[in-house]
N, C-alpha and C. Protein backbone atom coordinates (compact mmCIF):
# COMPACT_ATOMS: atom_id res chain seq x y z
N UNK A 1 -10.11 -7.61 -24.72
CA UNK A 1 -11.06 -7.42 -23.63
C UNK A 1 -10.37 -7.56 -22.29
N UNK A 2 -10.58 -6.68 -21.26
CA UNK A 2 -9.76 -6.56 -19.82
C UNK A 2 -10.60 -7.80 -19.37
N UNK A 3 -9.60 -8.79 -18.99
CA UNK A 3 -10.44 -9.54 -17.63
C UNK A 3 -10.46 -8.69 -16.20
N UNK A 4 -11.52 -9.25 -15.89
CA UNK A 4 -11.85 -8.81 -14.48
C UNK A 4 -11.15 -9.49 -13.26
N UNK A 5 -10.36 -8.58 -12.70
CA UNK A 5 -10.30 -9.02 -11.56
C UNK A 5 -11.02 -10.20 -10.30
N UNK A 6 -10.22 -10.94 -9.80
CA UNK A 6 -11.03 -11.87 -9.21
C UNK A 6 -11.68 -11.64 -7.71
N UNK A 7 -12.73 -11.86 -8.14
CA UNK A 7 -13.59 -11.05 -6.70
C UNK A 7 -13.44 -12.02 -5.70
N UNK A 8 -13.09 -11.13 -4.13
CA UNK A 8 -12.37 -11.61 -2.78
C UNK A 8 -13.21 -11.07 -2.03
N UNK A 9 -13.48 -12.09 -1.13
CA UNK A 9 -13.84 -11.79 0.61
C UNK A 9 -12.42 -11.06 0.88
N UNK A 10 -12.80 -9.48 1.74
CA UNK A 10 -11.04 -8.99 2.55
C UNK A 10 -11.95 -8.77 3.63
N UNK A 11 -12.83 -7.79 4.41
CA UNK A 11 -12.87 -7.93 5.39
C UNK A 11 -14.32 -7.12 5.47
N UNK A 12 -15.10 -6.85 7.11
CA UNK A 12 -16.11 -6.32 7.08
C UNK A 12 -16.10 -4.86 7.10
N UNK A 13 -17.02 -4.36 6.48
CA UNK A 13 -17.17 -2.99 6.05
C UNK A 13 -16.68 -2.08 7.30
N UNK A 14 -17.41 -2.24 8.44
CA UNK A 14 -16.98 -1.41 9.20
C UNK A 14 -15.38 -0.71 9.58
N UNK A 15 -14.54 -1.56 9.10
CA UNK A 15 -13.15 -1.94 9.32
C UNK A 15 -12.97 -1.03 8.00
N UNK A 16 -13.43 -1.16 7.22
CA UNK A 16 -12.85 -0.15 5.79
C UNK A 16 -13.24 0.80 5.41
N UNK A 17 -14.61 1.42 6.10
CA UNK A 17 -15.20 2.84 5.61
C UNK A 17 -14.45 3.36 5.00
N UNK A 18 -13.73 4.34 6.80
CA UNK A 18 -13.15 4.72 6.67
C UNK A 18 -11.89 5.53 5.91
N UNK A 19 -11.17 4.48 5.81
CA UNK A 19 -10.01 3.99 4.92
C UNK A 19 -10.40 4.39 3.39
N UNK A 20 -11.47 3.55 3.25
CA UNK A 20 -11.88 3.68 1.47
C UNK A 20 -12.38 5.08 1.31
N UNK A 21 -13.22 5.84 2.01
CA UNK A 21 -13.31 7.46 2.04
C UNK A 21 -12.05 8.36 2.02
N UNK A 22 -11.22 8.11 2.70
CA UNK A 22 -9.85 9.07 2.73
C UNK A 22 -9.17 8.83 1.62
N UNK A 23 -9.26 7.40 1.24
CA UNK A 23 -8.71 6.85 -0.32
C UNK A 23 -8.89 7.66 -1.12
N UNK A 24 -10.33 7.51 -1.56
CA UNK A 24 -11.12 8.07 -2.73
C UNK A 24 -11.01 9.76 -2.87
N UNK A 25 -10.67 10.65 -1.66
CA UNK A 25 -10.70 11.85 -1.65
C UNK A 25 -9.08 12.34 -1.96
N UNK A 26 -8.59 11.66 -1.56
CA UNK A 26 -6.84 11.77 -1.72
C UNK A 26 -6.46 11.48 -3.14
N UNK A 27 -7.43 10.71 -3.62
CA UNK A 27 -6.36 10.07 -5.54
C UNK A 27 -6.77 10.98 -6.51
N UNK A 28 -5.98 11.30 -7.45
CA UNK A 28 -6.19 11.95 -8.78
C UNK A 28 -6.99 11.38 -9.52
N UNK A 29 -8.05 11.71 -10.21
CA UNK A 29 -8.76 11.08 -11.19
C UNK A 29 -8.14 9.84 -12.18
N UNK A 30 -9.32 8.93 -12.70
CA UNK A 30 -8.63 8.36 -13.58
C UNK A 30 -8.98 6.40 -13.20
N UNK A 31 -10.64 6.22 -12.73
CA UNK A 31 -11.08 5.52 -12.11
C UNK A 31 -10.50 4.09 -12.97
N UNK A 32 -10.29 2.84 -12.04
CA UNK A 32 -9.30 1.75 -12.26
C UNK A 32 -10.15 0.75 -11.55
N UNK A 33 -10.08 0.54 -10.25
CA UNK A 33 -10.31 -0.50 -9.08
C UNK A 33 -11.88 -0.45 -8.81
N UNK A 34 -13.23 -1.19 -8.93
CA UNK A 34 -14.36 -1.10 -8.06
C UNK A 34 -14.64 -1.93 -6.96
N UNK A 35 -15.16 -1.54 -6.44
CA UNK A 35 -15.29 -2.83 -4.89
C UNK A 35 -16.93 -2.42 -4.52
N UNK A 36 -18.02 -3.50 -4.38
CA UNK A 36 -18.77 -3.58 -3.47
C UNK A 36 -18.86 -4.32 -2.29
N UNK A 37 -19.75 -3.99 -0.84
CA UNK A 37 -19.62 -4.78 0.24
C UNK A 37 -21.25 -5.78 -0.09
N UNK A 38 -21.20 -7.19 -0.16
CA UNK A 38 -22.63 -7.80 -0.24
C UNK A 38 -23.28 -8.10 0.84
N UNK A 39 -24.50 -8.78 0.87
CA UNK A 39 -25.11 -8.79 2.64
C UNK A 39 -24.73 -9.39 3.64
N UNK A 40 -23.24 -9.75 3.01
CA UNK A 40 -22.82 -10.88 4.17
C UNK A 40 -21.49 -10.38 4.89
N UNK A 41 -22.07 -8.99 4.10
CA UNK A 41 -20.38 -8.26 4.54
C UNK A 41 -19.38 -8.47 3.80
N UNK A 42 -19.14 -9.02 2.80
CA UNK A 42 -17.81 -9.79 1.52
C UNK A 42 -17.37 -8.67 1.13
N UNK A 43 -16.39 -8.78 1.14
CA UNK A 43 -15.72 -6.98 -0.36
C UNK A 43 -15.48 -7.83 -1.49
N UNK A 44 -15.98 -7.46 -2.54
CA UNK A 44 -15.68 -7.60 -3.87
C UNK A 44 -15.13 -6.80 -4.97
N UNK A 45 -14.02 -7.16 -5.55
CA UNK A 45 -13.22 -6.39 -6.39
C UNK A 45 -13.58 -6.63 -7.79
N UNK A 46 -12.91 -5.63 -8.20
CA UNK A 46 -13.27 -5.82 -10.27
C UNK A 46 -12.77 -4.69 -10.85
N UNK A 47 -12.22 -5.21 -11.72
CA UNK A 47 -11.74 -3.94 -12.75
C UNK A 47 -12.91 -3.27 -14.16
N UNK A 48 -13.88 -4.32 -13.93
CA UNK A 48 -14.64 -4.26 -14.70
C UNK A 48 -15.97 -4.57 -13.72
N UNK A 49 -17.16 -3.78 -13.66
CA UNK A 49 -17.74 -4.16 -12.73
C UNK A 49 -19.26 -4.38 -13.73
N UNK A 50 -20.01 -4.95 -13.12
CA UNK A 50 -20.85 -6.13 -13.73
C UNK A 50 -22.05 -5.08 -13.56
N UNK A 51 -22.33 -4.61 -12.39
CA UNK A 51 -23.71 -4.37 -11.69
C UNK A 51 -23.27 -2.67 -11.26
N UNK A 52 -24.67 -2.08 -11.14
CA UNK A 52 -24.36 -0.82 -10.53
C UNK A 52 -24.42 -0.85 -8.94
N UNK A 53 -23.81 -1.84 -8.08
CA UNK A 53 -23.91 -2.12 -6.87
C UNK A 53 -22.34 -1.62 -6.84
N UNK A 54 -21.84 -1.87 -7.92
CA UNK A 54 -20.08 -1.24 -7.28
C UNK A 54 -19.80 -0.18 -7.64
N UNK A 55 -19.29 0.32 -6.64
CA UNK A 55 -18.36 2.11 -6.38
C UNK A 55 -17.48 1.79 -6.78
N UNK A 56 -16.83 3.04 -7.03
CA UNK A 56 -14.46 3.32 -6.79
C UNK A 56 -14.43 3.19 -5.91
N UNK A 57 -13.31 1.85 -6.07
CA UNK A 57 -12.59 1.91 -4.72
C UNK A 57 -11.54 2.66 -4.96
N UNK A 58 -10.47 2.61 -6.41
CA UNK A 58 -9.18 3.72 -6.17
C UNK A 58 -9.24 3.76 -7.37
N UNK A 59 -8.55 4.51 -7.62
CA UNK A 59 -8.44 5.42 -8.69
C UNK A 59 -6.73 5.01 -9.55
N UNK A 60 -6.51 4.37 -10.60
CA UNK A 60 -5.39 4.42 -10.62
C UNK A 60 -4.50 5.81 -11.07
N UNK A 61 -3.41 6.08 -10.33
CA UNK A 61 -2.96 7.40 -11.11
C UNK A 61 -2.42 7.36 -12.44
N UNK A 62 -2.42 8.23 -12.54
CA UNK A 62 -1.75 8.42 -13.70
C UNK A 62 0.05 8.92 -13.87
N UNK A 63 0.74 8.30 -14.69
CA UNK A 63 2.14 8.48 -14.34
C UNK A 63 3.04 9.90 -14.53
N UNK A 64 3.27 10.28 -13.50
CA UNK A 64 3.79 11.82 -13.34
C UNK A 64 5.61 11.40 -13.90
N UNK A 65 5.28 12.92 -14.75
CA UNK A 65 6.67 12.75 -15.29
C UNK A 65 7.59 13.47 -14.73
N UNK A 66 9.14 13.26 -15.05
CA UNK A 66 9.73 14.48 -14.37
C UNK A 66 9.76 14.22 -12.79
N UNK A 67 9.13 13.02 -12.07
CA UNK A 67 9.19 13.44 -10.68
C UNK A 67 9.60 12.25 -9.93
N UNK A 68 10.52 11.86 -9.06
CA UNK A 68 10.59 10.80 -8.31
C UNK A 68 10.28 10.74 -7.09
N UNK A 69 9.49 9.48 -6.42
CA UNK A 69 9.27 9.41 -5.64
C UNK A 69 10.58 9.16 -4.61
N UNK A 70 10.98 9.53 -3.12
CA UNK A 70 11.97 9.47 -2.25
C UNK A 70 12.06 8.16 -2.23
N UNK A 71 13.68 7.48 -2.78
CA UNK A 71 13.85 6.47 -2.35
C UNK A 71 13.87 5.67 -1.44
N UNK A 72 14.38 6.52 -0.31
CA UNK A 72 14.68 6.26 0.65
C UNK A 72 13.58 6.47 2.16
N UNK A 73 12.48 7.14 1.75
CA UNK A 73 11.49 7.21 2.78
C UNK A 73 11.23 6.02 3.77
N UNK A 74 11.22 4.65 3.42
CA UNK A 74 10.44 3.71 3.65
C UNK A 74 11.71 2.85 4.27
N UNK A 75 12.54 3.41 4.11
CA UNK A 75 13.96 2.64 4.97
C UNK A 75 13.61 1.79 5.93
N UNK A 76 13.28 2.51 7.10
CA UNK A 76 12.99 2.23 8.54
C UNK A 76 11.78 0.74 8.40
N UNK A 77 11.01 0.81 7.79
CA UNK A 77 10.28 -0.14 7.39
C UNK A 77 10.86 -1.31 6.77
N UNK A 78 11.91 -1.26 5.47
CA UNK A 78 12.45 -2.14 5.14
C UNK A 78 12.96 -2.99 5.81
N UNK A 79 13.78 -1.91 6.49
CA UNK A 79 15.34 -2.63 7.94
C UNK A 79 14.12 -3.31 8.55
N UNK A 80 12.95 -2.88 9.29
CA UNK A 80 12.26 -3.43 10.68
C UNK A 80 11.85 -4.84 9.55
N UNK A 81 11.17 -5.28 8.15
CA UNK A 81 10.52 -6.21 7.58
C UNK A 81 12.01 -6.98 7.33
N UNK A 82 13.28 -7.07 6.96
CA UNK A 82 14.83 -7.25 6.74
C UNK A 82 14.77 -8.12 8.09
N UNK A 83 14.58 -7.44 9.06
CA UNK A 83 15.33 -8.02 10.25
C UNK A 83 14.19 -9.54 11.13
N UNK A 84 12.64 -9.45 10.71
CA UNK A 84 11.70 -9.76 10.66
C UNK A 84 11.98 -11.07 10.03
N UNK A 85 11.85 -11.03 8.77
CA UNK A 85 11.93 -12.15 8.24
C UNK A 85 13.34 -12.56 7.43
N UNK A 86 14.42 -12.00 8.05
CA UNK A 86 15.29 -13.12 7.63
C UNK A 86 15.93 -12.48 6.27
N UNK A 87 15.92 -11.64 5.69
CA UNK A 87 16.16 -10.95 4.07
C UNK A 87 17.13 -9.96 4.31
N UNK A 88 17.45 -9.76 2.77
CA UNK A 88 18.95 -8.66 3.36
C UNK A 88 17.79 -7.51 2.39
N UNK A 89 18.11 -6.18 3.11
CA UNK A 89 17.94 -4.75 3.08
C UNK A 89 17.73 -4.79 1.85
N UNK A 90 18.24 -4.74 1.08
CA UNK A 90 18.69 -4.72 0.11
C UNK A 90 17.86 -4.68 -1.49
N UNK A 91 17.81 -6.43 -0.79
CA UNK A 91 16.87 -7.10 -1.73
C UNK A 91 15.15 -6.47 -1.70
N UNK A 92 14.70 -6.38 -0.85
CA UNK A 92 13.37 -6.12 -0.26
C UNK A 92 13.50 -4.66 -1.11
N UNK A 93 14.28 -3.68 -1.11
CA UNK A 93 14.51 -2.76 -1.60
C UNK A 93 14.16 -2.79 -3.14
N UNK A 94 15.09 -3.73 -3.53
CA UNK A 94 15.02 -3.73 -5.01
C UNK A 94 13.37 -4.43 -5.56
N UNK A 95 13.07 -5.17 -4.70
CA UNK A 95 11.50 -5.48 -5.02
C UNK A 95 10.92 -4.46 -5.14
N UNK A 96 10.50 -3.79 -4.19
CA UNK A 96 10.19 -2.49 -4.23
C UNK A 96 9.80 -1.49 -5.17
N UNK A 97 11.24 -1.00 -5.37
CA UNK A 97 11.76 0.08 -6.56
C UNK A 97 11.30 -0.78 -7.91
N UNK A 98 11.45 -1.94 -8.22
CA UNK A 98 10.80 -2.37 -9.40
C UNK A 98 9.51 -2.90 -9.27
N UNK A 99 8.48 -3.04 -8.39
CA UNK A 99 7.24 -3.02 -8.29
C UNK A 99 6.52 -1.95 -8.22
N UNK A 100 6.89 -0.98 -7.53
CA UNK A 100 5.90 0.74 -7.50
C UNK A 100 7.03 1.88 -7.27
N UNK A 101 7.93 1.77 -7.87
CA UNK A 101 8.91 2.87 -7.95
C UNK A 101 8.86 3.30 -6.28
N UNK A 102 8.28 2.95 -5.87
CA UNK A 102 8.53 4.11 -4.22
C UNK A 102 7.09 4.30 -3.62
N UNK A 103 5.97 4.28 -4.58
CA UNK A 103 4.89 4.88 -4.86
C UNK A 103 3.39 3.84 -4.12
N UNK A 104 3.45 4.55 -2.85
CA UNK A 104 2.74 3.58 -2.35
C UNK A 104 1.28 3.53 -2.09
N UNK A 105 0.83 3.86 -3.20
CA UNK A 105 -0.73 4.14 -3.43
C UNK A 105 -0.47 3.35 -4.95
N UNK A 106 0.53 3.06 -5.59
CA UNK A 106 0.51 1.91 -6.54
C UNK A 106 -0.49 1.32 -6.95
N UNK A 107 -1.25 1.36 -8.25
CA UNK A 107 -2.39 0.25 -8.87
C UNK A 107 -1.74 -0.03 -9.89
N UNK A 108 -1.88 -1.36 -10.56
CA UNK A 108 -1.19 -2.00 -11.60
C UNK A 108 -2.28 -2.13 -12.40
N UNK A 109 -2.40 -2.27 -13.58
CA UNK A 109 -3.55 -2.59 -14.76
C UNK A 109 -3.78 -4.13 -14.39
N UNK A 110 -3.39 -4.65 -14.02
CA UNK A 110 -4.31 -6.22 -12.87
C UNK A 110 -4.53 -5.85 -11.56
N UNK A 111 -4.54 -5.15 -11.45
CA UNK A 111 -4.99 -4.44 -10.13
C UNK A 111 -3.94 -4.76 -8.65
N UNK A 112 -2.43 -4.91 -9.04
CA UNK A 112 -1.46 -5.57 -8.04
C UNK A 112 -2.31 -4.10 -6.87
N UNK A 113 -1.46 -3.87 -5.52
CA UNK A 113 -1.73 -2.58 -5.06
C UNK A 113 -0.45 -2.46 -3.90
N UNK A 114 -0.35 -1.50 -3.96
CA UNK A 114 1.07 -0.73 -2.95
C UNK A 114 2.19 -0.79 -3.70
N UNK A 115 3.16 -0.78 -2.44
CA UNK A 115 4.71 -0.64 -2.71
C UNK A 115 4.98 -2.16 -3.14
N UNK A 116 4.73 -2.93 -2.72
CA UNK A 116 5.31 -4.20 -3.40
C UNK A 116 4.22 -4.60 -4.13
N UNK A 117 3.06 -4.49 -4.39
CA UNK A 117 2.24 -4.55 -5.35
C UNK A 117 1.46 -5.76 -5.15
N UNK A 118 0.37 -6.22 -3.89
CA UNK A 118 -0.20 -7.23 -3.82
C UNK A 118 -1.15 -7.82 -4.11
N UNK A 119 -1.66 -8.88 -4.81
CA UNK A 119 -2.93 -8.81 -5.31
C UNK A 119 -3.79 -9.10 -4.51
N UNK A 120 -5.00 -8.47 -4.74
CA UNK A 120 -5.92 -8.18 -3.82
C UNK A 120 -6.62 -10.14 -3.10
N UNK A 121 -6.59 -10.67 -3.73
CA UNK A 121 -6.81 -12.64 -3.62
C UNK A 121 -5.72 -12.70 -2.38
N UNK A 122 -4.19 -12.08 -2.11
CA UNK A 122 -3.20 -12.30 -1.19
C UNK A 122 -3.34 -11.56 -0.55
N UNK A 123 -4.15 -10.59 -0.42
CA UNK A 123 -4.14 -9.17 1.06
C UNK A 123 -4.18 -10.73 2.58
N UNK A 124 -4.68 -11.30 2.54
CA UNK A 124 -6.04 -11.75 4.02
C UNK A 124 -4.36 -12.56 4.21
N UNK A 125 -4.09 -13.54 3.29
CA UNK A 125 -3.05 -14.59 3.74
C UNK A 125 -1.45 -14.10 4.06
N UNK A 126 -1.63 -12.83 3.28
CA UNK A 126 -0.23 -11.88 3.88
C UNK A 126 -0.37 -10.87 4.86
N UNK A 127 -1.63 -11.28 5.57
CA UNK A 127 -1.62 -10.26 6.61
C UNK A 127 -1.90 -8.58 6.37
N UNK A 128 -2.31 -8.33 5.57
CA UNK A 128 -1.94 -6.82 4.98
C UNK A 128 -3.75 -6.37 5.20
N UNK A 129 -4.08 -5.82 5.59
CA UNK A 129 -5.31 -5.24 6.03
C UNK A 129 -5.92 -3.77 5.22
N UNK A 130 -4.73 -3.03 4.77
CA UNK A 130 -4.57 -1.91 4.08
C UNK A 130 -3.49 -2.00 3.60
N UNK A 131 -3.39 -2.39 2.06
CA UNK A 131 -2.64 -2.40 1.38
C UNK A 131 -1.94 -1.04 0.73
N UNK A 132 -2.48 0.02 1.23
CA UNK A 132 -1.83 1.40 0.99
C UNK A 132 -1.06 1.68 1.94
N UNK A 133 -1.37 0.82 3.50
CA UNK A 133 -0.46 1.45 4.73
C UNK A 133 0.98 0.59 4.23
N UNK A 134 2.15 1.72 4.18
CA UNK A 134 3.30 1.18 3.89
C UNK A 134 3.82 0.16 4.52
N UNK A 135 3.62 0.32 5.49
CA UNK A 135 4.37 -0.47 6.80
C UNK A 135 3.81 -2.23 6.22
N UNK A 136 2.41 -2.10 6.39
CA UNK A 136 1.71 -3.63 6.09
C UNK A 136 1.68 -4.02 4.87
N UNK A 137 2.10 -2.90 3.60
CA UNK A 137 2.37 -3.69 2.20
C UNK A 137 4.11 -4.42 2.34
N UNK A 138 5.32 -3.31 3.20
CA UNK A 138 6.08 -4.52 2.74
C UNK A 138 6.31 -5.46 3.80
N UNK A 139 5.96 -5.55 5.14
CA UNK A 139 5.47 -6.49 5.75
C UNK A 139 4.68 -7.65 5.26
N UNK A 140 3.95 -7.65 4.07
CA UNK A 140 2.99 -8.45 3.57
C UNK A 140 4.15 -9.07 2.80
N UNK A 141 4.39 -8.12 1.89
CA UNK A 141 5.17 -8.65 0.69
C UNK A 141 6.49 -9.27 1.35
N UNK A 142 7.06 -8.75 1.60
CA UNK A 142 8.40 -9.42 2.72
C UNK A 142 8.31 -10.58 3.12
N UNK A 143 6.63 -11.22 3.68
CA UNK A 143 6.57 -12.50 4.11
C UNK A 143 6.69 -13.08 3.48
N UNK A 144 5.82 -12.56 2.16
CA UNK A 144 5.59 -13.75 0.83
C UNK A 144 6.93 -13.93 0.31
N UNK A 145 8.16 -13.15 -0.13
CA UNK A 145 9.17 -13.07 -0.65
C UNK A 145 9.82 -14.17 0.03
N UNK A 146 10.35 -14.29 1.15
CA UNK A 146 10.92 -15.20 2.22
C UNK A 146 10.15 -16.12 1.91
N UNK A 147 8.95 -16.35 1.94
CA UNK A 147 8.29 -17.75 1.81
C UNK A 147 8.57 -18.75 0.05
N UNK A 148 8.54 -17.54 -0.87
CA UNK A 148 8.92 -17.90 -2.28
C UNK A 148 11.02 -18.44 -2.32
N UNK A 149 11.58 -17.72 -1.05
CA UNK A 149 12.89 -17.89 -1.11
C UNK A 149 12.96 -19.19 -0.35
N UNK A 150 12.24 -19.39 0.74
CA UNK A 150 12.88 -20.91 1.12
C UNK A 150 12.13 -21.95 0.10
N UNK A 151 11.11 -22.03 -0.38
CA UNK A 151 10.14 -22.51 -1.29
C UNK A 151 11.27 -23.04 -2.70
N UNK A 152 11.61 -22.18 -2.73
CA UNK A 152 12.99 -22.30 -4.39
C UNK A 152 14.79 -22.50 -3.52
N UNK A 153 14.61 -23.20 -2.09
CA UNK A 153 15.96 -23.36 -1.88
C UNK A 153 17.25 -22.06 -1.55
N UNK A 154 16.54 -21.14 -1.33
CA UNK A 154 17.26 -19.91 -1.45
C UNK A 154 18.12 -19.61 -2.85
N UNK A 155 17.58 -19.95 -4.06
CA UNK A 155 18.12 -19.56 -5.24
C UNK A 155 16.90 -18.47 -5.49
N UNK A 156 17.35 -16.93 -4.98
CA UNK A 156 16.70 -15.65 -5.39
C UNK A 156 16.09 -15.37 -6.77
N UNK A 157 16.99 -15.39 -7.96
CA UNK A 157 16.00 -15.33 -8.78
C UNK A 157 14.77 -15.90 -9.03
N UNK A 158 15.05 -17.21 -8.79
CA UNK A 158 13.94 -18.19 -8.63
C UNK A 158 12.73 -17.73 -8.29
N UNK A 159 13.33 -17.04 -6.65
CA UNK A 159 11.90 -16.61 -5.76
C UNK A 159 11.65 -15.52 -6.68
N UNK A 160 12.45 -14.74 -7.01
CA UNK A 160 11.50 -13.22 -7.92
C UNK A 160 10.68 -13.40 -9.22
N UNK A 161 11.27 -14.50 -10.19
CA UNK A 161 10.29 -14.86 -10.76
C UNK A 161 8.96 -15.38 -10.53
N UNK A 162 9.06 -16.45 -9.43
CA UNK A 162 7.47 -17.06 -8.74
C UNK A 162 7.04 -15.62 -8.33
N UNK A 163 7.45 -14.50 -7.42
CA UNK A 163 6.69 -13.51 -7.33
C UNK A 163 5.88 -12.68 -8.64
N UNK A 164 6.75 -13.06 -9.84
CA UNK A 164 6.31 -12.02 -10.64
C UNK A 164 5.21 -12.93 -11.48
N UNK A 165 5.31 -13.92 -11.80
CA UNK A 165 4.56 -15.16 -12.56
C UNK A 165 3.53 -16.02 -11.49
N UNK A 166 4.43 -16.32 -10.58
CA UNK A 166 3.42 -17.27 -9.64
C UNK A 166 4.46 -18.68 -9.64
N UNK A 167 4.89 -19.19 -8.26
CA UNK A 167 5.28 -20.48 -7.58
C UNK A 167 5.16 -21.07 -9.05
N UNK A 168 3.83 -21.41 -9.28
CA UNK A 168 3.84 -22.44 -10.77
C UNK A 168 4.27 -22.72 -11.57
N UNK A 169 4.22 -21.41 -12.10
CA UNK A 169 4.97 -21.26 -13.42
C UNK A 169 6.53 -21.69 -13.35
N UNK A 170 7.17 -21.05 -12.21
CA UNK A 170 8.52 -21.32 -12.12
C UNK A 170 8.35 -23.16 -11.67
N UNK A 171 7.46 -23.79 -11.06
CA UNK A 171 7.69 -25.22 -11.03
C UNK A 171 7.74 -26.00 -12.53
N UNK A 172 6.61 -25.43 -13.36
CA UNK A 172 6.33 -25.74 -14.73
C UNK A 172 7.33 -26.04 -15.36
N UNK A 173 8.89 -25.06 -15.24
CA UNK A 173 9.64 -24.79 -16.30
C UNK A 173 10.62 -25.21 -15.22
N UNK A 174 10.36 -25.81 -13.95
CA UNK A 174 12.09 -25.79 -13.02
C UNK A 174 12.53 -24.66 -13.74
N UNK A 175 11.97 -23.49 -13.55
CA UNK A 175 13.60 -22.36 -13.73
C UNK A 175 12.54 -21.21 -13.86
N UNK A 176 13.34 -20.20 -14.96
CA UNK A 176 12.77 -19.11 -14.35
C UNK A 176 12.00 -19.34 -16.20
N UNK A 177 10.64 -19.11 -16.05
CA UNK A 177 9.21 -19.26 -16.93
C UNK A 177 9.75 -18.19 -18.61
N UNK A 178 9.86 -18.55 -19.84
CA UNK A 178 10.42 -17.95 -20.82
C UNK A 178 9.23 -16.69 -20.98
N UNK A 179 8.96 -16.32 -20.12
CA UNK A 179 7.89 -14.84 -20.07
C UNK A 179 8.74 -13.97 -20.36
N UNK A 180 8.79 -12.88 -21.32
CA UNK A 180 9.94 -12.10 -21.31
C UNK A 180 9.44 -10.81 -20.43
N UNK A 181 8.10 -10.44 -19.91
CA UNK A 181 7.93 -10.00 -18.80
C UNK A 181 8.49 -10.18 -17.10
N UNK A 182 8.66 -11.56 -16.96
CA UNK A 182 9.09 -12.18 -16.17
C UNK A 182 10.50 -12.17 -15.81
N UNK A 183 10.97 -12.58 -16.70
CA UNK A 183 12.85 -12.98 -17.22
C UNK A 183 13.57 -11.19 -17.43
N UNK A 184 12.60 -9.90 -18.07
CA UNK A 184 12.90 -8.70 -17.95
C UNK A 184 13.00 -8.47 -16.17
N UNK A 185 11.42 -8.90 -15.14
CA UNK A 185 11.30 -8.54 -13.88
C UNK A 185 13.21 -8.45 -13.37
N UNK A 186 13.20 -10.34 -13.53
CA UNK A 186 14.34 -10.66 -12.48
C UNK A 186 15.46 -9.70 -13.18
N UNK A 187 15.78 -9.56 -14.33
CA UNK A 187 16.98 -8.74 -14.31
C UNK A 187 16.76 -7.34 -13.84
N UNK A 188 16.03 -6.75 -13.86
CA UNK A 188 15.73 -5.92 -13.23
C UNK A 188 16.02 -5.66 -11.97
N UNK A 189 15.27 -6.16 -11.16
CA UNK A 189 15.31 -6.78 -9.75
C UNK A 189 16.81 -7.04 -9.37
N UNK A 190 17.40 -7.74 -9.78
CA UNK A 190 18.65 -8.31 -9.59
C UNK A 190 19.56 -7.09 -9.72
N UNK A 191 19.16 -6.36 -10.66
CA UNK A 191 20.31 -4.94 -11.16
C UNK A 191 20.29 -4.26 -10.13
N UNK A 192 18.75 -4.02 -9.81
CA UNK A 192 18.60 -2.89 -8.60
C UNK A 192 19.17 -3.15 -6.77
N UNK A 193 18.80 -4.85 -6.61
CA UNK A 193 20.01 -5.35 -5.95
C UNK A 193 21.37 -5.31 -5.32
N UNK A 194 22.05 -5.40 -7.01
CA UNK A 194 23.37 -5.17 -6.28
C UNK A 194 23.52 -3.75 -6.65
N UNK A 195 22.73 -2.98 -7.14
CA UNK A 195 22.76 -1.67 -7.04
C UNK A 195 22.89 -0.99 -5.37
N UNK A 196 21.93 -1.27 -4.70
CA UNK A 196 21.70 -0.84 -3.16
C UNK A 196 22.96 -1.82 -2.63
N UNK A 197 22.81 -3.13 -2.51
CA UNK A 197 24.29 -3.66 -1.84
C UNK A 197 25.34 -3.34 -2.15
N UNK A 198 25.58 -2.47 -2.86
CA UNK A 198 27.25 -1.64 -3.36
C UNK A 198 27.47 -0.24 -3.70
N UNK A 199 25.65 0.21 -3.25
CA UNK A 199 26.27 1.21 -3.40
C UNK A 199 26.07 2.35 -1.56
């Protein structure tokens, strides 16, 4: 059975019409994400929705074969979030490429969303307002990363596991959590790494 997503206050409707209309008309079929606004103005999320009070909010795609997204589009963004908070190019990169391939309309089957893939509970505290606008997903994610890196002493894997598991888990186990989801992330991550720093 899918658990449901955990339903979040993000912000007042007026602020997201918009946004959620151009969403919904732009994605390929293949409905994933619901969100209603309640009378107090709250957005509420769910992957599973309870009541017929919730719409699509996005649509997850479906995975195109044969096609890569431009690695390199989102550069200028990286370097400006790199120089921001303190991180090498690099790294922020390799988060990236192993969170949404490039792909920044990204939905995860827990509903992560964007290029670095944020969950919707962390949009408000990472600053990220529209988690599809590139600029403010790795701006978001960038903060949190830096915050997971001084958090673990600047031992990187460390921080990429708490990103991929959660701070906890990696406190639970002092190290990196025997998730082989997790322990796959960081090598991953790490490959793609010194992949961009050397190459």
């Amino acid at each position: 059975m899918r658990k449901p997503i955990r339903h979040i206050p993000i912000l007042k409707p007026g602020t997201w019409m918009a946004v959620v209309l151009i969403l919904l008309l732009a994605l390929p079929a293949a409905a994933d994400i619901y969100m209603y606004i309640d009378s107090q103005g709250v957005m509420h999320f769910t992957n599973v929705p309870t009541s017929s009070d919730y719409r699509v909010y996005i649509k997850e795609r479906p995975k195109r074969q044969g096609t890569q997204m431009d690695a390199n589009r989102f550069d200028r963004y990286i370097d400006e979030a790199a120089g921001l908070h303190g991180l090498d190019f690099p790294l922020i990169k390799a988060v990236i490429r192993a969170e949404s391939a490039f792909d920044p309309k990204a939905v995860s089957k827990k509903g992560a969303l964007g290029l670095m893939q944020i969950m919707p509970a962390n949009l408000e505290a990472f600053r990220v307002y529209d988690p599809f606008d590139p600029w403010q997903n790795i701006m978001g994610g960038a903060r949190y990363l830096k915050a997971l890196i001084q958090r673990f002493d600047g031992q990187v894997p460390l921080a990429l596991a708490a990103y991929n598991a959660g701070p906890r888990a990696v406190d639970t186990y002092r190290g990196i959590p025997p998730i082989p989801e997790t322990e796959a992330y960081v090598k991953k991550v790490m490959k793609f790494f010194y992949l961009y720093k050397n190459g």
